[in-house]
Protein backbone atom coordinates (compact mmCIF):
# COMPACT_ATOMS: atom_id res chain seq x y z
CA UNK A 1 -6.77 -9.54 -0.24
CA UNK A 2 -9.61 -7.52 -2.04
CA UNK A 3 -11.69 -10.17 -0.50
CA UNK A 4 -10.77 -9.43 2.85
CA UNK A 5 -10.44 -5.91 2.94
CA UNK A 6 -14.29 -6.07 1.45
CA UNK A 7 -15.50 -8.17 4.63
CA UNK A 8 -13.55 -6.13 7.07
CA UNK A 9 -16.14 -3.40 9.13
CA UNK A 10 -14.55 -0.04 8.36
CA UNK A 11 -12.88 -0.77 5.43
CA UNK A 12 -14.21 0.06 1.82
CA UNK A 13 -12.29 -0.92 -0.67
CA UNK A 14 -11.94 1.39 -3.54
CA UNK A 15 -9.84 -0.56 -6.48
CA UNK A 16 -7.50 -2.77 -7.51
CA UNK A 17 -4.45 -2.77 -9.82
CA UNK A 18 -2.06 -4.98 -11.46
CA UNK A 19 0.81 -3.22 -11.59
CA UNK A 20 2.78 -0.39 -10.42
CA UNK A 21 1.70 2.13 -13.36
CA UNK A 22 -1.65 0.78 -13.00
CA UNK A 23 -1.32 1.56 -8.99
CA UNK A 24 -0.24 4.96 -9.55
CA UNK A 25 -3.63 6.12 -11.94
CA UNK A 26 -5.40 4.33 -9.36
CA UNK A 27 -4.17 6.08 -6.43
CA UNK A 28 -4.39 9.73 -8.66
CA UNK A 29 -7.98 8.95 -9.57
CA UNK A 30 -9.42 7.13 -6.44
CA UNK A 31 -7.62 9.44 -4.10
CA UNK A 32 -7.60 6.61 -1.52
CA UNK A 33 -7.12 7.08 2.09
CA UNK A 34 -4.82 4.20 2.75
CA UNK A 35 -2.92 1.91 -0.27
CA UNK A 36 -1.84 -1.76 0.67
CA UNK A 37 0.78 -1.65 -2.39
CA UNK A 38 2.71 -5.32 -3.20
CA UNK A 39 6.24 -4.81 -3.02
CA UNK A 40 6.93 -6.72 -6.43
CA UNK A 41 4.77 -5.64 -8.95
CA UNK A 42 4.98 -5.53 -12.56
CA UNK A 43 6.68 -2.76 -14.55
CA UNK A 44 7.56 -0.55 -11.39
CA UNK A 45 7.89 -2.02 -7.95
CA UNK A 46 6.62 -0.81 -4.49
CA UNK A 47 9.41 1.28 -3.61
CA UNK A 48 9.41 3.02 -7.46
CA UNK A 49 5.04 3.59 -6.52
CA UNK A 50 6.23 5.34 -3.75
CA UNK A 51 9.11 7.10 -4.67
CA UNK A 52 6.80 8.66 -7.86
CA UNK A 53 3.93 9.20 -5.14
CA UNK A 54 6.66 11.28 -2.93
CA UNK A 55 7.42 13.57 -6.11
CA UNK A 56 4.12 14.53 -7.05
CA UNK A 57 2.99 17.74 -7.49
CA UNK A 58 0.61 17.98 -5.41
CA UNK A 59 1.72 15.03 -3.16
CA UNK A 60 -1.07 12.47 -2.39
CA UNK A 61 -2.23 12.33 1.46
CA UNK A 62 -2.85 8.69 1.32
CA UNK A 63 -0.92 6.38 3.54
CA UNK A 64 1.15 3.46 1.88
CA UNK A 65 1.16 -0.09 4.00
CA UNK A 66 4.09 -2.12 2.24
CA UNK A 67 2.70 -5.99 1.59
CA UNK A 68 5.86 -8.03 1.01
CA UNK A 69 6.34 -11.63 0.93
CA UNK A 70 10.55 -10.84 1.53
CA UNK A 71 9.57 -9.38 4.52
CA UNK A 72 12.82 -8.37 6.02
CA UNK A 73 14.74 -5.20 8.11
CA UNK A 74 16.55 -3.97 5.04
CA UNK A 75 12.76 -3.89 2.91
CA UNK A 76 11.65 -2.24 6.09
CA UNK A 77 14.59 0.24 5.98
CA UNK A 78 13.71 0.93 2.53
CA UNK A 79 10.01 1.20 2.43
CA UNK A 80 10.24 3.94 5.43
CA UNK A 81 12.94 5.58 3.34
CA UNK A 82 10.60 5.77 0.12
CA UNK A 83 7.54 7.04 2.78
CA UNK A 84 5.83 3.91 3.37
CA UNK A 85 3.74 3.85 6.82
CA UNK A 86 4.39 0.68 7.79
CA UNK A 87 5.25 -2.73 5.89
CA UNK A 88 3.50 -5.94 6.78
CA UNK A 89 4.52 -9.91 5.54
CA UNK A 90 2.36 -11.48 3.40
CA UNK A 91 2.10 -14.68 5.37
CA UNK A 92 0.13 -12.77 8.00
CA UNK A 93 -3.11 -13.37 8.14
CA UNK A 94 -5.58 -11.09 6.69
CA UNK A 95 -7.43 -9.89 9.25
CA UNK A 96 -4.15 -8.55 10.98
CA UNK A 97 -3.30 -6.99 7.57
CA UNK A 98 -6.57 -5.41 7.39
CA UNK A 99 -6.50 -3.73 10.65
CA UNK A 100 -3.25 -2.31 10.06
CA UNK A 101 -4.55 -0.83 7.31
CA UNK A 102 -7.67 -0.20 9.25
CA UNK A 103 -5.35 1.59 11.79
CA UNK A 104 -3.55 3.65 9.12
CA UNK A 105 -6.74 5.29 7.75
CA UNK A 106 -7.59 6.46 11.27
CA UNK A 107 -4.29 7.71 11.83
């Protein structure tokens, strides 16, 4: 995915992380304008990223795109629930992910 996003015009990517811990420091530090965050990560999943990203104090501004490879309506339910902006399959093919994201950010 860092691949793509990193070949995609109007898209910088501005890190990586391995897990959901990992995810949140980035997100704090990088201040990111949009997050493509894996639903199953290790030590805290997707939904836990975002529920800790909807209590902070203050609360980032950055838009969360759900990438899921359960793609499904009750993930979908949940990932609104928790604040994500959207929620995209992994199977889909990266450019399509890319300019969701793409369209996030200019949202």
């Amino acid at each position: 995915m860092a691949r793509a996003v990193q070949g995609h015009d109007g898209l910088r990517l501005a890190g990586e992380a391995d897990s959901g811990e990992a995810a949140l420091g980035a997100i704090e530090h990088l201040r990111p304008d949009v997050v493509l965050l894996d639903l199953r990560m290790p030590d805290l999943d997707g939904l836990s990223v975002l529920a800790r990203l909807r209590a902070a104090e203050p609360r980032p501004a950055c838009r969360v795109l759900i990438v899921s490879a359960s793609l499904d309506e009750e993930v979908e339910r949940a990932a609104d629930a928790a604040g994500a902006a959207g929620c995209i399959g992994k199977d889909s093919p990266r450019a399509d992910i890319c300019a969701e994201a793409l369209r996030l950010a200019r949202q």
